[in-house]
C-alpha atoms as a PDB file:
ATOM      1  CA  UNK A   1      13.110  23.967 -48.575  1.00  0.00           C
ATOM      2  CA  UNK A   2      15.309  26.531 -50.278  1.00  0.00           C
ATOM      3  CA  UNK A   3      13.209  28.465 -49.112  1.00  0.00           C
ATOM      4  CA  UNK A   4      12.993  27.756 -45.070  1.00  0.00           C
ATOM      5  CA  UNK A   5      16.943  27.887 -45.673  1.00  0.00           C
ATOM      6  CA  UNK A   6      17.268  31.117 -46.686  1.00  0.00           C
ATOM      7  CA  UNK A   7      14.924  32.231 -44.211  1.00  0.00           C
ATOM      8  CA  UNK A   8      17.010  30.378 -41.006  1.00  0.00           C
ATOM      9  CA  UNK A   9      20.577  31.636 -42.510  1.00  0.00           C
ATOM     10  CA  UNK A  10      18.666  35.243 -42.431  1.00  0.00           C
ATOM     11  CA  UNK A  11      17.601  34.607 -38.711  1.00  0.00           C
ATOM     12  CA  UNK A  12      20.897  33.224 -37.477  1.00  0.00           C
ATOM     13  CA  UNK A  13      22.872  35.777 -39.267  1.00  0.00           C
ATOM     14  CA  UNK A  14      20.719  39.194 -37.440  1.00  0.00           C
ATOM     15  CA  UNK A  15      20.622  36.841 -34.073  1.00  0.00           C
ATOM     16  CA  UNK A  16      24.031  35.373 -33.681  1.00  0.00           C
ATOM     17  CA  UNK A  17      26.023  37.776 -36.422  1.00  0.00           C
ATOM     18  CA  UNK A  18      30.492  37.365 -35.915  1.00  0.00           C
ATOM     19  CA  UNK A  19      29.112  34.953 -32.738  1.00  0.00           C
ATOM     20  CA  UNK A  20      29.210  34.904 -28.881  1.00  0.00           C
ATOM     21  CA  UNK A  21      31.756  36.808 -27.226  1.00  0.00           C
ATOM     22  CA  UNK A  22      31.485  34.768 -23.963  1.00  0.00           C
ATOM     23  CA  UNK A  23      30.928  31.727 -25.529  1.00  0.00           C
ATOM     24  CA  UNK A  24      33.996  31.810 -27.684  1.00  0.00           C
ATOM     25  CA  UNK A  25      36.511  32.631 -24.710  1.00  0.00           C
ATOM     26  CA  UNK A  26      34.990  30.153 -22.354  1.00  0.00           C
ATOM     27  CA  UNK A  27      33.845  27.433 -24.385  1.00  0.00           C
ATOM     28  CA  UNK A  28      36.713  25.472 -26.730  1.00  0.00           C
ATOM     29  CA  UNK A  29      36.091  25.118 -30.001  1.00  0.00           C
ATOM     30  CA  UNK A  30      36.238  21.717 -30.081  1.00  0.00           C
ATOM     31  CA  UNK A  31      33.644  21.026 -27.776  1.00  0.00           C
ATOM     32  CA  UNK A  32      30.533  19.344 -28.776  1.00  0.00           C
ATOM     33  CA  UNK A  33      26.861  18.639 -26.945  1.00  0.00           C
ATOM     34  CA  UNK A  34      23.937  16.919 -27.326  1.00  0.00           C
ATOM     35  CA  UNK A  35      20.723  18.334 -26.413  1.00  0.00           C
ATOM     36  CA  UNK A  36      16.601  17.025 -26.623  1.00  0.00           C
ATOM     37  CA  UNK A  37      13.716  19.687 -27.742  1.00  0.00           C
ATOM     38  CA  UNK A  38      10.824  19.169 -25.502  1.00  0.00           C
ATOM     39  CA  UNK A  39       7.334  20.160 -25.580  1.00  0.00           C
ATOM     40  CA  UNK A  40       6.490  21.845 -22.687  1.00  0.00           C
ATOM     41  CA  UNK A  41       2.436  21.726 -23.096  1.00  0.00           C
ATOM     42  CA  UNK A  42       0.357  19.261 -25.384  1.00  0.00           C
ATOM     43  CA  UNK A  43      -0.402  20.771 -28.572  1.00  0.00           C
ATOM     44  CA  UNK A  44      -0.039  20.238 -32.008  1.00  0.00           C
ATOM     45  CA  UNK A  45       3.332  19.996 -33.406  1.00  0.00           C
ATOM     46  CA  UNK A  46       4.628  22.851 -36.032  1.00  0.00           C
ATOM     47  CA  UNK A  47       8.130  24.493 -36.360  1.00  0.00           C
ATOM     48  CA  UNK A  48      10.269  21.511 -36.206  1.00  0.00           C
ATOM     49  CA  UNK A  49      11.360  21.686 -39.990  1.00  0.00           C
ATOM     50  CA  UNK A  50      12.649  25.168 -38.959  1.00  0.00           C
ATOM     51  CA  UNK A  51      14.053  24.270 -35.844  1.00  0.00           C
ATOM     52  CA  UNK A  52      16.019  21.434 -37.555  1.00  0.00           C
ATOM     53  CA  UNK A  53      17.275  23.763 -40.155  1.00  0.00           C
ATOM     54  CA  UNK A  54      18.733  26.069 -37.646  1.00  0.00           C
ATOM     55  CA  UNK A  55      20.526  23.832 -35.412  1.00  0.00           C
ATOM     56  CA  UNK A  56      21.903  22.468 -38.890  1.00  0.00           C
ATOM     57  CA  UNK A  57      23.079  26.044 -40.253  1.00  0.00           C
ATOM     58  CA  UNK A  58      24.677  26.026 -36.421  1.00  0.00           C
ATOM     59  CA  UNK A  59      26.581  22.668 -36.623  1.00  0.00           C
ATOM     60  CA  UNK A  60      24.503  20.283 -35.439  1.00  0.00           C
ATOM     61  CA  UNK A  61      25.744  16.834 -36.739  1.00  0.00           C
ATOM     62  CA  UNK A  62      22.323  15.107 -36.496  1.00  0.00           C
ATOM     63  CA  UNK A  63      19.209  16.186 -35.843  1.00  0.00           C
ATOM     64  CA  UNK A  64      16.589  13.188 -35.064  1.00  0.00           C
ATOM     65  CA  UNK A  65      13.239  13.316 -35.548  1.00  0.00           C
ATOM     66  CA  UNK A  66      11.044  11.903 -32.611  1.00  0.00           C
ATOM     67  CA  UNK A  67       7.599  12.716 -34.027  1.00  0.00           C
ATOM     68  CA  UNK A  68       6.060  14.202 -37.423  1.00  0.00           C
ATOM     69  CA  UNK A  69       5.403  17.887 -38.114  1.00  0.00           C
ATOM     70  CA  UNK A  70       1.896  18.456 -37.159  1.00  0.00           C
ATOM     71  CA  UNK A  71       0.878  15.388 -34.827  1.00  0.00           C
ATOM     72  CA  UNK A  72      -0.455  16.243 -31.991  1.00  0.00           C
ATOM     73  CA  UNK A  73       1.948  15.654 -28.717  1.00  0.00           C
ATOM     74  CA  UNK A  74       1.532  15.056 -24.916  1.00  0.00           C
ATOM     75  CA  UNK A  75       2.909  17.447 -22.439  1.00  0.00           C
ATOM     76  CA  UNK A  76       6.806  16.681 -21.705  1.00  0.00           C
ATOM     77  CA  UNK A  77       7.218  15.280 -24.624  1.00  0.00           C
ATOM     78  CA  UNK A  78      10.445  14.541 -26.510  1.00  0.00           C
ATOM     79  CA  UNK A  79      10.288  15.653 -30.229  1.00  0.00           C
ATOM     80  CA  UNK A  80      13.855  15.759 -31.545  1.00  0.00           C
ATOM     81  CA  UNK A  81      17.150  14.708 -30.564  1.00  0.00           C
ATOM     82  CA  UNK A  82      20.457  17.024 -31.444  1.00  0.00           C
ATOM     83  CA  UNK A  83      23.952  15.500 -31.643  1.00  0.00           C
END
């Protein structure tokens, strides 16, 4: 998992860099959300390790775990909760 990690922190760094410009003068810095990843067609279930890894390097508090890494999933399906 070092690995994945180093990969995310990578990713994150070329993608979001010193941060949002917008984002920091709107938003206050003590503000938290929750949010739900959804599937949007049935398929088979890959990236969520990564996924979870990100919104972790990002601040996430929690990242739940609706379903396993490679099952396969219904359309509209919930597969992770973020808090």
């Amino acid at each position: 998992m070092e690995e994945l990690a180093a990969l995310v922190a990578r990713a994150l760094a070329e993608d979001v860099g010193a941060g949002d410009v917008t984002s920091e003068a709107v938003v206050p810095a003590s503000a938290r959300a929750r949010a739900r990843i959804v599937q949007k067609q049935q398929g088979v279930l890959f990236g969520l390790d990564a996924a979870a890894e990100a919104f972790a390097q990002s601040g996430a508090q929690g990242v739940d775990r609706l379903v396993i890494e490679g099952d396969r999933i219904r359309a509209l399906a919930e597969t992770a909760a973020l808090t």
